[in-house]
C-alpha atoms as a PDB file:
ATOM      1  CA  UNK A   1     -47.653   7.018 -14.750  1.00  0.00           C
ATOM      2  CA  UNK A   2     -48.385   9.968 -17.621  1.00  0.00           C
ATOM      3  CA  UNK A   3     -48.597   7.124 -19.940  1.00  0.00           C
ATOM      4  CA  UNK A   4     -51.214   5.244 -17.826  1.00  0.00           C
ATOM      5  CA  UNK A   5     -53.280   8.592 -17.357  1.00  0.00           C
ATOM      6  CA  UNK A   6     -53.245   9.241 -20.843  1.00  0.00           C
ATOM      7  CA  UNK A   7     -54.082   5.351 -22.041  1.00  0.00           C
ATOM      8  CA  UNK A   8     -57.033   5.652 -19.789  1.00  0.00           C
ATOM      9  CA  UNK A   9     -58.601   9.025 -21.011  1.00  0.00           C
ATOM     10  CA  UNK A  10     -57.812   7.465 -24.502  1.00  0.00           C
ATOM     11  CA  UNK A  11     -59.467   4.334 -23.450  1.00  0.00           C
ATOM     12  CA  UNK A  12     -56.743   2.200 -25.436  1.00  0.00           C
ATOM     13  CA  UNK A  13     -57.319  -0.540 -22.771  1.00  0.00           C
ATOM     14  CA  UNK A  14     -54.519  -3.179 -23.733  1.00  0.00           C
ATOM     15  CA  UNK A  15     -52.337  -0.077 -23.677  1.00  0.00           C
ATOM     16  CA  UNK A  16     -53.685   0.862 -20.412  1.00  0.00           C
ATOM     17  CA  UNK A  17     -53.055  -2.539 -18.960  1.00  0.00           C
ATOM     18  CA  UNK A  18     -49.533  -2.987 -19.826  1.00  0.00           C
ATOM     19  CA  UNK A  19     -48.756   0.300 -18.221  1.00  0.00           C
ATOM     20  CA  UNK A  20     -50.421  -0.416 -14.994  1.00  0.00           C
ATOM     21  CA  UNK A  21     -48.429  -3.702 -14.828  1.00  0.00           C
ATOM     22  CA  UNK A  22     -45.467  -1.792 -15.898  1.00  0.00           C
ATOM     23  CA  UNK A  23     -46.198   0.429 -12.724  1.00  0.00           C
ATOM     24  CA  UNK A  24     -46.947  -2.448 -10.386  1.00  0.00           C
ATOM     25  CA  UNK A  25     -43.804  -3.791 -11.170  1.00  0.00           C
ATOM     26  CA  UNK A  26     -41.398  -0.782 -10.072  1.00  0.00           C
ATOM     27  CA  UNK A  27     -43.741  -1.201  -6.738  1.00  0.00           C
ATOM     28  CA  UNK A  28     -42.651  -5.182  -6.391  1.00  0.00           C
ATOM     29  CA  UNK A  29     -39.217  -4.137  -7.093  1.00  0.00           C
ATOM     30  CA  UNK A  30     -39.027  -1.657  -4.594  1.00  0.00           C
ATOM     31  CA  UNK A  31     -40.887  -3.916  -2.058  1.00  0.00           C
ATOM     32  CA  UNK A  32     -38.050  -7.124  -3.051  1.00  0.00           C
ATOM     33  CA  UNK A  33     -35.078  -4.445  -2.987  1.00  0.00           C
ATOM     34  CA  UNK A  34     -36.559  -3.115   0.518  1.00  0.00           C
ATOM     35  CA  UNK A  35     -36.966  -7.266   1.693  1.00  0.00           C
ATOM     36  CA  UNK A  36     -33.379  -7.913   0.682  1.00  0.00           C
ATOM     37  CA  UNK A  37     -31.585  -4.912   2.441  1.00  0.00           C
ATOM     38  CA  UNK A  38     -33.583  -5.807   5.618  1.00  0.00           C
ATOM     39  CA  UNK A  39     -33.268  -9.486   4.922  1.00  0.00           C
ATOM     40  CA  UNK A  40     -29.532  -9.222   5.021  1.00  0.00           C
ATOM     41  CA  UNK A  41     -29.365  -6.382   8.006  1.00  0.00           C
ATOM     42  CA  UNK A  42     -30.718  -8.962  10.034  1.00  0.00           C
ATOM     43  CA  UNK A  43     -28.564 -11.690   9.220  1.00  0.00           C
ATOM     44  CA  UNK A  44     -25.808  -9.003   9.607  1.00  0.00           C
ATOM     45  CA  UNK A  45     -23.981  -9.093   6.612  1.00  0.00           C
ATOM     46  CA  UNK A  46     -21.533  -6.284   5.934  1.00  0.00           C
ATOM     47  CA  UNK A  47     -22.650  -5.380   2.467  1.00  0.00           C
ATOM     48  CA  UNK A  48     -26.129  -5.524   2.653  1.00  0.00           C
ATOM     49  CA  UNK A  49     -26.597  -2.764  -0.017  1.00  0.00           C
ATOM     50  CA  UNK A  50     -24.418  -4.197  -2.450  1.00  0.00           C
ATOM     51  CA  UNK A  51     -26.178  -7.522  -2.191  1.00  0.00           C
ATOM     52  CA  UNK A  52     -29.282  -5.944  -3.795  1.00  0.00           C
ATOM     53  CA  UNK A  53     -26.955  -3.910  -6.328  1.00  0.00           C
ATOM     54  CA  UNK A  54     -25.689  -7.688  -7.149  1.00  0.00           C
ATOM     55  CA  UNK A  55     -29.040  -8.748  -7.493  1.00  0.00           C
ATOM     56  CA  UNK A  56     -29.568  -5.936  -9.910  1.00  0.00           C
ATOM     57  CA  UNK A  57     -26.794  -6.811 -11.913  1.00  0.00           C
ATOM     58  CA  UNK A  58     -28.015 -10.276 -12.506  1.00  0.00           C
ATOM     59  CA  UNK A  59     -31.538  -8.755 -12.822  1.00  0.00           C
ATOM     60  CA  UNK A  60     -30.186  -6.376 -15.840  1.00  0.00           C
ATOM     61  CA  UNK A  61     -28.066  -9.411 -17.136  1.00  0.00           C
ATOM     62  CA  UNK A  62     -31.335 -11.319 -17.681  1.00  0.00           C
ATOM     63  CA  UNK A  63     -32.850  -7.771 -19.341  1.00  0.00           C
ATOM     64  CA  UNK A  64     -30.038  -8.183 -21.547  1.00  0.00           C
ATOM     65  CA  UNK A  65     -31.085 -11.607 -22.603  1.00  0.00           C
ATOM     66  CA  UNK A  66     -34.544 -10.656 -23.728  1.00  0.00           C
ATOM     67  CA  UNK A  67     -33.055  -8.040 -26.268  1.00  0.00           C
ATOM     68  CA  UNK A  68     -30.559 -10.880 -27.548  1.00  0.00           C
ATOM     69  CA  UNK A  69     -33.355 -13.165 -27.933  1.00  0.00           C
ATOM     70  CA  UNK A  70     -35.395 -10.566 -29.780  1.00  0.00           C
ATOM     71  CA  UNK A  71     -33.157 -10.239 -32.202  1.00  0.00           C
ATOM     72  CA  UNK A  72     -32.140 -13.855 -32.742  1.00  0.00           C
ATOM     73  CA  UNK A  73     -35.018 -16.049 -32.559  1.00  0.00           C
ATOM     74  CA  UNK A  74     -38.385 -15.908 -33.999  1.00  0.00           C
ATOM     75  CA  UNK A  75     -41.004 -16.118 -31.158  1.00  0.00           C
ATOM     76  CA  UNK A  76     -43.945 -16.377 -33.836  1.00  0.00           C
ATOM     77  CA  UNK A  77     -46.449 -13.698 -32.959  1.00  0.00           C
ATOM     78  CA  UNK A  78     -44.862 -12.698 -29.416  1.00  0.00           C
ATOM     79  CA  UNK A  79     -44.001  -8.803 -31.118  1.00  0.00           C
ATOM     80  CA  UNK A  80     -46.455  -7.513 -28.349  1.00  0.00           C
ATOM     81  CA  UNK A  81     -45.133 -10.283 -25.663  1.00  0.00           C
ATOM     82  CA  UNK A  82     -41.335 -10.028 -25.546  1.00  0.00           C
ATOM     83  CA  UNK A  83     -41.092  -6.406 -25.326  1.00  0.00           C
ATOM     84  CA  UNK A  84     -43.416  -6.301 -22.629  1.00  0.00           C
ATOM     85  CA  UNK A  85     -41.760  -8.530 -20.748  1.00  0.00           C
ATOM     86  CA  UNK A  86     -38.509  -6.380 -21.278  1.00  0.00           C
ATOM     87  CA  UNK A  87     -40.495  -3.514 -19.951  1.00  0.00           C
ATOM     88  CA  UNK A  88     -41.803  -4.960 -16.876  1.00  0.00           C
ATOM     89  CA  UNK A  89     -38.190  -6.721 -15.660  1.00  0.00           C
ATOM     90  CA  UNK A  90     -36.626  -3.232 -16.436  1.00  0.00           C
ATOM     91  CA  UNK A  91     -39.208  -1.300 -14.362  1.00  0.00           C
ATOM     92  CA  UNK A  92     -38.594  -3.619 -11.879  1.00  0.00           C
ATOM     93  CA  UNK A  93     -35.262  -3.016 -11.534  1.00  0.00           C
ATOM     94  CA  UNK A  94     -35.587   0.468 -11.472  1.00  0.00           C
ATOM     95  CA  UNK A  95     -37.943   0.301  -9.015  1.00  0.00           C
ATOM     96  CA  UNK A  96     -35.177  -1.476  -6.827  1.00  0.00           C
ATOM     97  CA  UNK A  97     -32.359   1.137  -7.575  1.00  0.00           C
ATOM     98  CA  UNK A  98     -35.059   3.396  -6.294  1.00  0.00           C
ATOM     99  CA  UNK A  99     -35.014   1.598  -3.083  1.00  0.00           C
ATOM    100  CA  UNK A 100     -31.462   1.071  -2.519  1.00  0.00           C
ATOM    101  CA  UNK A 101     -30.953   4.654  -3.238  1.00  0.00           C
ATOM    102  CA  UNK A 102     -33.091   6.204  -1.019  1.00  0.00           C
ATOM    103  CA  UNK A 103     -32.312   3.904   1.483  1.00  0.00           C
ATOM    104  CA  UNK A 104     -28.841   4.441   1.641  1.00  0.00           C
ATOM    105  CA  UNK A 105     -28.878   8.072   1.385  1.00  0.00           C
ATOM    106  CA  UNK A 106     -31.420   8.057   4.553  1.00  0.00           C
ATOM    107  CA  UNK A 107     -34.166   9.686   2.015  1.00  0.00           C
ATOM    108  CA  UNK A 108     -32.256  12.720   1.270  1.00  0.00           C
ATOM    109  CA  UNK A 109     -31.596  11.719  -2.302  1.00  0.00           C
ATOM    110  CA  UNK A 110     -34.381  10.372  -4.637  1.00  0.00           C
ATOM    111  CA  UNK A 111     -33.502   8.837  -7.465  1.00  0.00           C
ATOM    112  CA  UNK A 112     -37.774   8.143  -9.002  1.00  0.00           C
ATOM    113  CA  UNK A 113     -37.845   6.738 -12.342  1.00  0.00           C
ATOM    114  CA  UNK A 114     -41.454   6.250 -11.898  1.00  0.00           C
ATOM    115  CA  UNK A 115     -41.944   9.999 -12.191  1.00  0.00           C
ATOM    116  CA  UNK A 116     -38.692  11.825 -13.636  1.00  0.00           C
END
């Protein structure tokens, strides 16, 4: 969010739009984490917390991809795209941890990566 503030007063524009997508990313991964723990509530599984930690596990097993195919394979002019696709699937997930944390601690603990 600093970074997006800054980008903007800077007016470094492709800067500025990579952040905001960065940003509404944590948002769709808090809304997907939040659909998933009621989601499975409903159907009344026992562990419906841990099936969105699952989730993130797979999610961070695919982040773990993108840095093995960085390093490997030659995408050919994709130094700006690869890395920003990193970025957005980790700020997803983070903005699902934030979710499932705060959840399941009723609110009392916050865990924002958007901000600290």
């Amino acid at each position: 969010m600093s970074l997006l503030a800054d980008v903007l007063y800077l007016q470094e524009w492709s800067v500025a739009i990579i952040a905001t997508i960065s940003v509404l990313c944590f948002v769709a991964g808090a809304a997907h984490s939040g659909w998933v723990i009621l989601w499975t509530q409903q159907m009344r599984f026992r562990g419906s917390f841990g099936f969105s930690m699952w989730l993130e596990a797979v999610y961070l097993l695919i982040f773990g991809w993108f840095g093995i195919a960085a390093m490997e394979w030659n995408f050919g002019g994709s130094d700006f795209i690869m890395p920003s696709l990193a970025l957005f699937l980790l700020c997803f997930i983070m903005g699902m941890h934030n979710t499932v944390i705060t959840l399941l601690s009723g609110s009392a603990i916050r865990s924002t990566h958007m901000t600290g």
